[in-house]
Protein backbone atom coordinates (compact mmCIF):
# COMPACT_ATOMS: atom_id res chain seq x y z
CA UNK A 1 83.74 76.97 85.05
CA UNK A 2 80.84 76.01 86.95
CA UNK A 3 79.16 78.72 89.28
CA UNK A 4 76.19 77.19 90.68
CA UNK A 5 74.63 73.56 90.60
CA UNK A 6 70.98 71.97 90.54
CA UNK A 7 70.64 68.54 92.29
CA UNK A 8 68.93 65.76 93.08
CA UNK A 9 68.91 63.67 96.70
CA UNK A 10 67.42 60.87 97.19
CA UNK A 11 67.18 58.44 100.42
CA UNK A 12 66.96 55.50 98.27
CA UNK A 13 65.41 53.95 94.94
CA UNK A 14 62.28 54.98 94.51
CA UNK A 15 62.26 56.96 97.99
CA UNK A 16 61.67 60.52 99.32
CA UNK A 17 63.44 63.00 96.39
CA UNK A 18 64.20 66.45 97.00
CA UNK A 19 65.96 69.11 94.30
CA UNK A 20 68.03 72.00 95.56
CA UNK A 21 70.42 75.05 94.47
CA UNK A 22 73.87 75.34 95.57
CA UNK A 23 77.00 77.33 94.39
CA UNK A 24 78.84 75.03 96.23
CA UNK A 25 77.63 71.36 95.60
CA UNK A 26 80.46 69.05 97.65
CA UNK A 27 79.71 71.52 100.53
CA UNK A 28 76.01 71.43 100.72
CA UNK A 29 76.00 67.60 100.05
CA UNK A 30 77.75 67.23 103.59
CA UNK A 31 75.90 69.53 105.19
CA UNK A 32 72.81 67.24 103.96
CA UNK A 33 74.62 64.21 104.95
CA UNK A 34 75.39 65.92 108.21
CA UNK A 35 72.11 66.69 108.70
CA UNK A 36 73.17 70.19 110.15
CA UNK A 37 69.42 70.80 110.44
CA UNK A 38 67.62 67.72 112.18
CA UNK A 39 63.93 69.69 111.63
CA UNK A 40 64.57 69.84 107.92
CA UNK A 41 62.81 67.80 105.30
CA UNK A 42 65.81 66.27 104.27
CA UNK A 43 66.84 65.29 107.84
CA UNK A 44 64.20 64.04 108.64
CA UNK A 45 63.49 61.67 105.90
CA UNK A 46 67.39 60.57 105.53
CA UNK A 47 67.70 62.29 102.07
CA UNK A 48 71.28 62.42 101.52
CA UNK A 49 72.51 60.71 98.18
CA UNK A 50 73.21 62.69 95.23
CA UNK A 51 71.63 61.03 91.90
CA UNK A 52 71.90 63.74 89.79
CA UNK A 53 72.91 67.14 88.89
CA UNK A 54 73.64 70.22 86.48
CA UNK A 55 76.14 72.72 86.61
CA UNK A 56 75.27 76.16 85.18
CA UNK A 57 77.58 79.37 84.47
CA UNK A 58 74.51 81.74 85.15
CA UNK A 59 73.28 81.31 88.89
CA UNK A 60 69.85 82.98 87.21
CA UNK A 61 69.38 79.66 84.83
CA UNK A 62 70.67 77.61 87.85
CA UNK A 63 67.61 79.20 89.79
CA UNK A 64 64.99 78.96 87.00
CA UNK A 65 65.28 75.66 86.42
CA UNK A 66 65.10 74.38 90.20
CA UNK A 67 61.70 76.12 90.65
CA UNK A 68 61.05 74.22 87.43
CA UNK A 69 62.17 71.07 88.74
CA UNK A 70 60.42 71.36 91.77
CA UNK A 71 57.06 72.12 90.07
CA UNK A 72 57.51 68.46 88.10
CA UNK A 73 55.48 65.86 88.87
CA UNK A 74 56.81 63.00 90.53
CA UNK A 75 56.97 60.52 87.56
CA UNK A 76 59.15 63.36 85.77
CA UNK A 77 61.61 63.16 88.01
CA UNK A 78 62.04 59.46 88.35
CA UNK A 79 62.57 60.11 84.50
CA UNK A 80 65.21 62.53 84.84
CA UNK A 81 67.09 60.76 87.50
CA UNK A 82 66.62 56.83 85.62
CA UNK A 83 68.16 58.85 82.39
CA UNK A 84 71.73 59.04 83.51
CA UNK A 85 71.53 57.07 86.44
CA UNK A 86 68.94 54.25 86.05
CA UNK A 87 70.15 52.01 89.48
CA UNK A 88 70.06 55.42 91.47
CA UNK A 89 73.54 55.38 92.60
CA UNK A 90 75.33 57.84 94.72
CA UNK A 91 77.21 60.14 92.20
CA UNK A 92 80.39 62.24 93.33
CA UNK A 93 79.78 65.75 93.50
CA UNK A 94 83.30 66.25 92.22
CA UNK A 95 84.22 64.52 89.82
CA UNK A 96 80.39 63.51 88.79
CA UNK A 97 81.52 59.65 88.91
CA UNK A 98 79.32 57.05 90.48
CA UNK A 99 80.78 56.34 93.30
């Protein structure tokens, strides 16, 4: 059982990239798509498809390695995402599935 998730949006191949924390991953996906905050980052640069994520037990580890992520450079994340998901397609936050 998964308690929190670490993702990755994109707003297309090779675009903006942004990694979150969420306990609650199909949730916070829509609220991105939704864009329930127009001022925010992800808003504002259309950053809305999910290209990859992790699901953690401890929200702690969940936590640890966003700031991690975060601190990446660039290249390392392109990495990451190209790993599992090398035509950076929209995944399903459910059942993990391209979609």
């Amino acid at each position: 059982m998964s308690f929190a998730f670490v993702y990755i949006l994109v707003s297309h191949k090779n675009g903006a990239i942004y990694i979150g924390m969420t306990k609650d991953l199909p949730a916070r996906l829509l609220d991105h798509q939704q864009k329930i905050d127009p001022k925010s980052y992800t808003a504002r640069k259309s950053i809305n498809r999910l290209v990859w994520f992790e699901d953690y037990v401890d929200i702690n580890e969940a936590i640890l390695r966003e700031k991690r992520l975060k601190a990446w450079k660039r290249p390392w994340k392109i990495r990451l995402i190209e790993e599992c998901n090398p035509n950076w397609q929209a995944i399903c936050p459910v059942t993990g599935g391209f979609m």
